[in-house]
Protein backbone atom coordinates (compact mmCIF):
# COMPACT_ATOMS: atom_id res chain seq x y z
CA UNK A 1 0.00 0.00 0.00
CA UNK A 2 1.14 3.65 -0.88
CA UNK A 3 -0.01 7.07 0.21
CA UNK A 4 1.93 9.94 -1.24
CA UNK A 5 2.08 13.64 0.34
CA UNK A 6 4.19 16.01 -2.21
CA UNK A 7 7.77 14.40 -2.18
CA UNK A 8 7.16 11.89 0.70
CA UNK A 9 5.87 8.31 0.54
CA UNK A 10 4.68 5.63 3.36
CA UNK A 11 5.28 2.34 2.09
CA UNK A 12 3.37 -0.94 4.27
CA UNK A 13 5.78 -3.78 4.11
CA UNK A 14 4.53 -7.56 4.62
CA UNK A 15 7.51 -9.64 3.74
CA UNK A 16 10.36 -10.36 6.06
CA UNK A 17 13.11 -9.61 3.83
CA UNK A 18 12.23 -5.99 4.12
CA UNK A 19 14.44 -5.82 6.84
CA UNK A 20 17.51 -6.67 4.73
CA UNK A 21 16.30 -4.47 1.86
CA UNK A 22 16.38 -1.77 4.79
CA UNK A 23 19.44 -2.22 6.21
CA UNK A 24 21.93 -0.01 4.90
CA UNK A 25 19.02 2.99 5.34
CA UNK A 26 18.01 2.12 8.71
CA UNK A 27 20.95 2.35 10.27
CA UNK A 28 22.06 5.43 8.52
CA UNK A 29 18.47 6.79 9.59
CA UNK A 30 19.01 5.67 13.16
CA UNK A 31 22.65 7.43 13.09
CA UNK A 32 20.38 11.01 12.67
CA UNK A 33 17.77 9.81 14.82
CA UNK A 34 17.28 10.96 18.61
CA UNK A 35 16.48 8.06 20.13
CA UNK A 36 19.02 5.53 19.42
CA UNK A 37 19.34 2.29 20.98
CA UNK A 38 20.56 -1.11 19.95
CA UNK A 39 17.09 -2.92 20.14
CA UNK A 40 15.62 -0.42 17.31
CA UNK A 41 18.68 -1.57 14.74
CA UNK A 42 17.59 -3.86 11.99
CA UNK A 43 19.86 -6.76 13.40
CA UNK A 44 17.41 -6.78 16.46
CA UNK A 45 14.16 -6.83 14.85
CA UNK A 46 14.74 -8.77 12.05
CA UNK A 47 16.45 -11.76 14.62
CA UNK A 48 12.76 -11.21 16.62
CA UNK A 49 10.76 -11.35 13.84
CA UNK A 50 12.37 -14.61 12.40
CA UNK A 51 12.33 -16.32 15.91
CA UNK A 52 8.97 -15.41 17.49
CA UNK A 53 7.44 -14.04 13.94
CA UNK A 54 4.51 -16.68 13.24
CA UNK A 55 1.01 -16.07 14.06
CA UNK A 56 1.32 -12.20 13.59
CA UNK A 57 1.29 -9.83 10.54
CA UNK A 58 4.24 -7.50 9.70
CA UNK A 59 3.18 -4.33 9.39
CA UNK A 60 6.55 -2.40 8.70
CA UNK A 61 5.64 1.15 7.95
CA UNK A 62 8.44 2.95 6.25
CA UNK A 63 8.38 6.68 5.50
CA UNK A 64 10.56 8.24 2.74
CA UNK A 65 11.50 11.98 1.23
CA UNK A 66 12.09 11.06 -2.48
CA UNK A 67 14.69 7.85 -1.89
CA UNK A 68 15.84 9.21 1.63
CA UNK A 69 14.26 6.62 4.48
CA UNK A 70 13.28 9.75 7.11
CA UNK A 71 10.98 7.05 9.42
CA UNK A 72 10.06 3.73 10.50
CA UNK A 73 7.15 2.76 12.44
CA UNK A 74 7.87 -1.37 12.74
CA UNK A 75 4.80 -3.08 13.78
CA UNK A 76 3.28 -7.18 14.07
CA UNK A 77 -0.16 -6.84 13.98
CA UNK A 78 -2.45 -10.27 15.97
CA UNK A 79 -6.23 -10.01 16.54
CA UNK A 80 -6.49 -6.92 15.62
CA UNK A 81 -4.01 -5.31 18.35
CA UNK A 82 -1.15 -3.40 16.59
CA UNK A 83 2.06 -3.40 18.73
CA UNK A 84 5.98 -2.61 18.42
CA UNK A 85 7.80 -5.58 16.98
CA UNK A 86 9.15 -7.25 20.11
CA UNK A 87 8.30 -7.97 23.43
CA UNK A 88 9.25 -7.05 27.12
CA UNK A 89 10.88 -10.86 27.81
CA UNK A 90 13.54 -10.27 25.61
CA UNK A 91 13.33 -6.44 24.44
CA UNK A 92 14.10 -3.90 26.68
CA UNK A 93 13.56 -0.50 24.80
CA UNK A 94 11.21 -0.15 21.94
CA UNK A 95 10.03 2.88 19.70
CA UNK A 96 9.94 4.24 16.15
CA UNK A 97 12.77 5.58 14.28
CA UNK A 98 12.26 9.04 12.94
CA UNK A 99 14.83 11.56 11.01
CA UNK A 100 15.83 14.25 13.90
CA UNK A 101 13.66 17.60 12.73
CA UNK A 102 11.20 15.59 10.99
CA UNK A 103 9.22 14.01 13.64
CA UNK A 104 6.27 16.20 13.79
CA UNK A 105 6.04 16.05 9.91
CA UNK A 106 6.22 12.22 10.11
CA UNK A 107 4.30 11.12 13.32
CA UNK A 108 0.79 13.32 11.37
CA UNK A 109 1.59 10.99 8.20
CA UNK A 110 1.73 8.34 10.22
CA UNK A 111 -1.87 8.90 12.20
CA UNK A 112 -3.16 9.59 8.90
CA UNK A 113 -2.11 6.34 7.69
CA UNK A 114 -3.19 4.29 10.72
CA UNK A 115 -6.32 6.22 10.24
CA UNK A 116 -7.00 3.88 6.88
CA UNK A 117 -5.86 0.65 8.32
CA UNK A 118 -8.48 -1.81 10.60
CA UNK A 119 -7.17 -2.23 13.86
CA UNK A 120 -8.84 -2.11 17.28
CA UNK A 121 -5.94 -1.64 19.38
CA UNK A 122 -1.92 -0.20 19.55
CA UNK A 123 -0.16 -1.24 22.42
CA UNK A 124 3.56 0.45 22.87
CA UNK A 125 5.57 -1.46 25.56
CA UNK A 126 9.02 -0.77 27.11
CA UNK A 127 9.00 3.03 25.91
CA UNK A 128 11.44 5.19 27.43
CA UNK A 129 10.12 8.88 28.92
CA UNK A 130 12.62 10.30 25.76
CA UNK A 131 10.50 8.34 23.31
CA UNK A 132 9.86 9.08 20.36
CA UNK A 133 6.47 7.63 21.20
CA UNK A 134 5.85 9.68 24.22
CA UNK A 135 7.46 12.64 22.73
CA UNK A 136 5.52 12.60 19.43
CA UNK A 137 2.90 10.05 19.14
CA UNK A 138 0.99 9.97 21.57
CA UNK A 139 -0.01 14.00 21.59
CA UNK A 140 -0.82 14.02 18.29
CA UNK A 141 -2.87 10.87 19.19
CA UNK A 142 -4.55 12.65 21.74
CA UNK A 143 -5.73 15.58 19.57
CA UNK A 144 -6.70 13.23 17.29
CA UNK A 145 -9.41 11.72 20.17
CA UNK A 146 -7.67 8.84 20.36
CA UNK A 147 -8.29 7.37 23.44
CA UNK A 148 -4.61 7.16 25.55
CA UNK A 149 -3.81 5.36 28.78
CA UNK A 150 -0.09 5.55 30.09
CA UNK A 151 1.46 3.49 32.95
CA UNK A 152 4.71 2.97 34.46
CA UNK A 153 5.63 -0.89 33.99
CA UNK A 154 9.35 -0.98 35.23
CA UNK A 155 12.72 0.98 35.96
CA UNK A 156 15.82 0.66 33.74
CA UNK A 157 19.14 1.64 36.09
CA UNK A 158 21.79 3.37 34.52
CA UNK A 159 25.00 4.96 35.23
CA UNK A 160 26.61 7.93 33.86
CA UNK A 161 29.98 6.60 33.44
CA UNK A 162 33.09 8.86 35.09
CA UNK A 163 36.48 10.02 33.31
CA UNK A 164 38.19 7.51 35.68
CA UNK A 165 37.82 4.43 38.06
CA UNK A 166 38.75 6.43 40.97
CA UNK A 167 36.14 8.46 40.23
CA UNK A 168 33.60 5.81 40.00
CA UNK A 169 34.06 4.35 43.40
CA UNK A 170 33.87 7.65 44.47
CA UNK A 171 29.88 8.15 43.47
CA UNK A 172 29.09 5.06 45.14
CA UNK A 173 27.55 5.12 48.75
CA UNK A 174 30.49 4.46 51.88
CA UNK A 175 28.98 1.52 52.25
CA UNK A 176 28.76 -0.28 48.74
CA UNK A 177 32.53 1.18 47.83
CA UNK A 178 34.17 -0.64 50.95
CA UNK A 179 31.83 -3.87 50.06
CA UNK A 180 33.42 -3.61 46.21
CA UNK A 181 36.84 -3.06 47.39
CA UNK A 182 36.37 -5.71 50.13
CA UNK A 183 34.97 -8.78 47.31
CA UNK A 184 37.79 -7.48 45.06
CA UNK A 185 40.40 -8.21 47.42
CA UNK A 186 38.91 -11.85 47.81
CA UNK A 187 38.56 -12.22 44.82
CA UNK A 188 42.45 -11.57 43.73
CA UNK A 189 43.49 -14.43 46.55
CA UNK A 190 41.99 -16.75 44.92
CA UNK A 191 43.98 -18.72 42.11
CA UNK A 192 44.77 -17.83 38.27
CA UNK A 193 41.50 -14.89 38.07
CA UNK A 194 41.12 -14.25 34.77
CA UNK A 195 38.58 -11.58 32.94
CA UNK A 196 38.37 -12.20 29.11
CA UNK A 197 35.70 -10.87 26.67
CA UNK A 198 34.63 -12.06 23.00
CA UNK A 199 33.36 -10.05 20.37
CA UNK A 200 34.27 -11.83 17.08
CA UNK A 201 31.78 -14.05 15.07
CA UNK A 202 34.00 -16.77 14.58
CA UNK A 203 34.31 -17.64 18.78
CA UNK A 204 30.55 -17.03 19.43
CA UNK A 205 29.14 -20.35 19.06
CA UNK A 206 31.59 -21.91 21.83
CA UNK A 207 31.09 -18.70 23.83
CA UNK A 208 27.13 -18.50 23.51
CA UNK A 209 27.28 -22.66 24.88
CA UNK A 210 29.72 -21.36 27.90
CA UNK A 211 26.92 -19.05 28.74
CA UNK A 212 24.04 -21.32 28.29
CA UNK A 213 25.52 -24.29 30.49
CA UNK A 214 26.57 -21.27 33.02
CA UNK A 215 22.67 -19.96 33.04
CA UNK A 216 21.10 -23.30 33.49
CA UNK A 217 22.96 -23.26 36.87
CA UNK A 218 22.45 -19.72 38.42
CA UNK A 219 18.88 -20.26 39.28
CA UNK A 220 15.75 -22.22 38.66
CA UNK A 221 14.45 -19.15 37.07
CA UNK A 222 16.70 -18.38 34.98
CA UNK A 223 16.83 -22.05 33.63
CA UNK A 224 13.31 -21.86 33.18
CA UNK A 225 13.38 -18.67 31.26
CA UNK A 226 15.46 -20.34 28.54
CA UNK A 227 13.26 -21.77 26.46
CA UNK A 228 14.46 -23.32 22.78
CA UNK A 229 12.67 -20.41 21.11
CA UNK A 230 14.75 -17.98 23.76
CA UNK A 231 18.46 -19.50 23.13
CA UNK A 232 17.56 -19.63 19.55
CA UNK A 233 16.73 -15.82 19.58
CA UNK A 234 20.04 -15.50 21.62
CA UNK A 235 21.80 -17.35 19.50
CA UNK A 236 20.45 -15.54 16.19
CA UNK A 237 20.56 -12.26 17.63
CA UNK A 238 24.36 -12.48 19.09
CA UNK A 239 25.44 -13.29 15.85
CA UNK A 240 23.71 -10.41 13.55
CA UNK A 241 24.88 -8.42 16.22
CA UNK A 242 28.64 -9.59 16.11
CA UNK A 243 28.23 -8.72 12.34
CA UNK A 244 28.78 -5.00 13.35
CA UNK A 245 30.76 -5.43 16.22
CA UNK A 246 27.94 -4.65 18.82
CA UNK A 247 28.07 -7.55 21.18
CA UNK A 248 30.19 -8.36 23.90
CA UNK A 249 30.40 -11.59 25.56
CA UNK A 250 32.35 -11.81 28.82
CA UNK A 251 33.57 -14.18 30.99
CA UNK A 252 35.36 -14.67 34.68
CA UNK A 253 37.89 -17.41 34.95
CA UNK A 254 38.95 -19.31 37.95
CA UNK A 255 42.27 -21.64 37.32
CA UNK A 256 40.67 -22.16 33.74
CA UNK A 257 36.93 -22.61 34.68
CA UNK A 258 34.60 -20.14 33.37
CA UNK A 259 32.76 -19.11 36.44
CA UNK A 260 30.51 -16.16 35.23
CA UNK A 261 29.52 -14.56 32.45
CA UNK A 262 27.74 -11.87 30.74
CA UNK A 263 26.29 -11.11 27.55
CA UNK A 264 26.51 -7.11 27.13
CA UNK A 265 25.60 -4.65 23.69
CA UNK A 266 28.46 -2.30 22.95
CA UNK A 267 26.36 0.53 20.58
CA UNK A 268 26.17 4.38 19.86
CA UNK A 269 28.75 4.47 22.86
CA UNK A 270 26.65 2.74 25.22
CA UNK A 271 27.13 -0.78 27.30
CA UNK A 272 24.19 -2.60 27.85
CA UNK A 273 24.17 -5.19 30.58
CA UNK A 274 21.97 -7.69 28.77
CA UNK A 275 22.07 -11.02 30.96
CA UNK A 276 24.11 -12.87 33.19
CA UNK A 277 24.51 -16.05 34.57
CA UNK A 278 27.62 -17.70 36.85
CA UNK A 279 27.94 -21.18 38.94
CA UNK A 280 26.17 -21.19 42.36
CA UNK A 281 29.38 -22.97 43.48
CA UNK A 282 31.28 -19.89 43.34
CA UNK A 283 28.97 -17.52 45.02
CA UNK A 284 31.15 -16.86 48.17
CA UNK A 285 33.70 -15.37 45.59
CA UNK A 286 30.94 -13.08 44.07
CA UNK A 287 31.78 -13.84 40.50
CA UNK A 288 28.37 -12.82 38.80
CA UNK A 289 28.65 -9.10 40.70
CA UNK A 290 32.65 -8.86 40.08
CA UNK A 291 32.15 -9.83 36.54
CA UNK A 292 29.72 -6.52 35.82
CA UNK A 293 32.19 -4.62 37.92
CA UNK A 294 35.29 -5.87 35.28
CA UNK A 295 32.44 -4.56 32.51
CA UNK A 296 32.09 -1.09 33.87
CA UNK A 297 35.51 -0.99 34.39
CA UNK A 298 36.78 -1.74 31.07
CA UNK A 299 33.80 0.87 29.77
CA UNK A 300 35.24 3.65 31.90
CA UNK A 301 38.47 2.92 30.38
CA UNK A 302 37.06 2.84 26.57
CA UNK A 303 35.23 6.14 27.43
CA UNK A 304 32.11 5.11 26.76
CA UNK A 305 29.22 7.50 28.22
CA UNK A 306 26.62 5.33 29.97
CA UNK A 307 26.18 1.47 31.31
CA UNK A 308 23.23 0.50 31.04
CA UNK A 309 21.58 -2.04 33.51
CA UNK A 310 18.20 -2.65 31.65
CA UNK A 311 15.22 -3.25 33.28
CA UNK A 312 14.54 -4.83 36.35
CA UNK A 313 15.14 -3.40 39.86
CA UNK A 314 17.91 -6.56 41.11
CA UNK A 315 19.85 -4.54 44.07
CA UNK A 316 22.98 -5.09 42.69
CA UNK A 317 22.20 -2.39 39.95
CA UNK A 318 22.01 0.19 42.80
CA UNK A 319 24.62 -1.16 44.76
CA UNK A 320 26.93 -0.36 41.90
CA UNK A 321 25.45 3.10 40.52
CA UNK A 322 22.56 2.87 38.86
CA UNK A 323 19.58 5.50 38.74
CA UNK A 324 16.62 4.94 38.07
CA UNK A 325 15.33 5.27 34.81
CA UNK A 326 11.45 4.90 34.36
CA UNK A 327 9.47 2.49 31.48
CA UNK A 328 6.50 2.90 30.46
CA UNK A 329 3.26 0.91 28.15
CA UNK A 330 0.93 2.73 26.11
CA UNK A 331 -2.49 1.50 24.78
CA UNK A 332 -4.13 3.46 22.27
CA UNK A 333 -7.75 2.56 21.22
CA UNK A 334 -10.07 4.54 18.80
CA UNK A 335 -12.89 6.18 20.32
């Protein structure tokens, strides 16, 4: 389907390989775009989309000024509920993608193009309070008499990362800075410590497995949370991912045995803290914790501007920085 406005064009796209088709102009679009974060790249949705795809509809809206992509609006439609492509399990952010300037220009196209389409219901999860969505959207939405209900669903921690390490111990409370200092000097009495990270393709399969085995053990949970449609995303995502050098898989070593480990997103100068898993039997040695310490650490020292926790409230995000960031959901129904 095509509606055209002067120069600019929406374009509804139904088949998956519309996301390689895009890639090249989505991530140039995303590089101009205010709100930026790994989970809106083409890598991301497309490894979704293939996974946990069937049973919905793509509707991938895709706005253009002559042959210049200026917005994306990437939807799966089920039942007649419209909603980000995505979910909260394994998505942390989500929003549209929109040209920096344009957004007012391309958020009115868009109503009018929802306007034409049958849906009941558009549901936007795991939307930041610098959304696009919130931003944009949704007020337009609203003078449109769409009917809008916002709530706060969760709390994303993040730090604003320091020039130096000295000066990240220093923002953290008395308390949790003498706790860090005291499980770092346990941890260097122990034998052969080793921190070692891999980002390259080739070593991913071996490194994803590590991980796996190591998140089966850390809790009943978490071993219940992986699900074969859940490593398979993992396992697709981490590698699109690795194709443009975005993922980070790290590991703690104990005389040779891979005792923790963490999957974290290295993008637009950002870490994300993705997941994590380590071996129960090393708990007094606080390997999982010491682990996401070695990650901000080596951030700091790669000047990279934030660290990201993702959502979830888990203590340990505070005890090492983090501020609360809030999350929201949005439903939208017509009136």
């Amino acid at each position: 389907m095509r509606e055209c406005y002067t120069n600019y064009t929406m374009n509804e796209i139904e088949n998956a390989d519309s996301f390689a088709r895009l890639d090249i102009q989505w991530q140039q679009l995303l590089q101009t775009a205010t709100s930026n974060h790994v989970f809106f790249t083409p890598q991301w949705q497309s490894a979704w989309w293939q996974v946990f795809g069937s049973g919905y509809e793509l509707v991938l809206l895709s706005m253009y000024d002559y042959r210049e992509l200026v917005g994306i609006a990437p939807f799966k439609c089920k039942d007649g509920k419209l909603s980000f492509i995505g979910n909260s399990d394994v998505c942390d952010y989500m929003d549209f993608v929109s040209k920096a300037g344009g957004e007012d220009y391309f958020f009115s196209r868009l109503l009018d193009y929802l306007d034409k389409l049958e849906w009941s219901s558009l549901e936007l999860d795991s939307i930041l309070p610098q959304s696009l969505a919130l931003k944009y959207f949704i007020p337009l939405a609203r003078k449109r008499d769409y009917q809008v209900e916002i709530k706060q669903t969760n709390v994303s921690p993040q730090l604003l990362l320091p020039a130096g390490w000295e000066e990240y111990l220093a923002i953290l409370t008395t308390k949790d800075r003498h706790e860090l200092r005291r499980k770092l000097r346990r941890l260097e009495q122990a034998q052969s410590v080793n921190y070692l990270t891999v980002t390259d393709r080739e070593n991913l399969p071996q490194a994803t497995d590590s991980f796996f085995k190591l998140f089966k053990l850390s809790s009943a949970d978490k071993a219940n949370f992986m699900t074969d449609n859940k490593r398979e995303f993992f396992n697709t995502m981490a590698a699109a991912l690795a194709e443009k050098g975005n993922i980070k898989l790290s590991f703690l070593e104990i005389e040779g045995v891979r005792v923790s480990a963490v999957i974290c997103f290295d993008y637009n100068n950002d870490i994300y803290l993705y997941n994590s898993a380590y071996d129960p039997v090393y708990f007094s040695l606080s390997v999982s914790l010491l682990l996401e310490v070695f990650c901000i650490r080596d951030a700091i020292a790669k000047r990279k501007i934030r660290f990201d926790f993702l959502s979830g409230n888990e203590r340990y995000k505070y005890d090492l920085g983090g501020k609360d960031v809030p999350i929201y959901q949005c439903l939208i129904s017509r009136s």
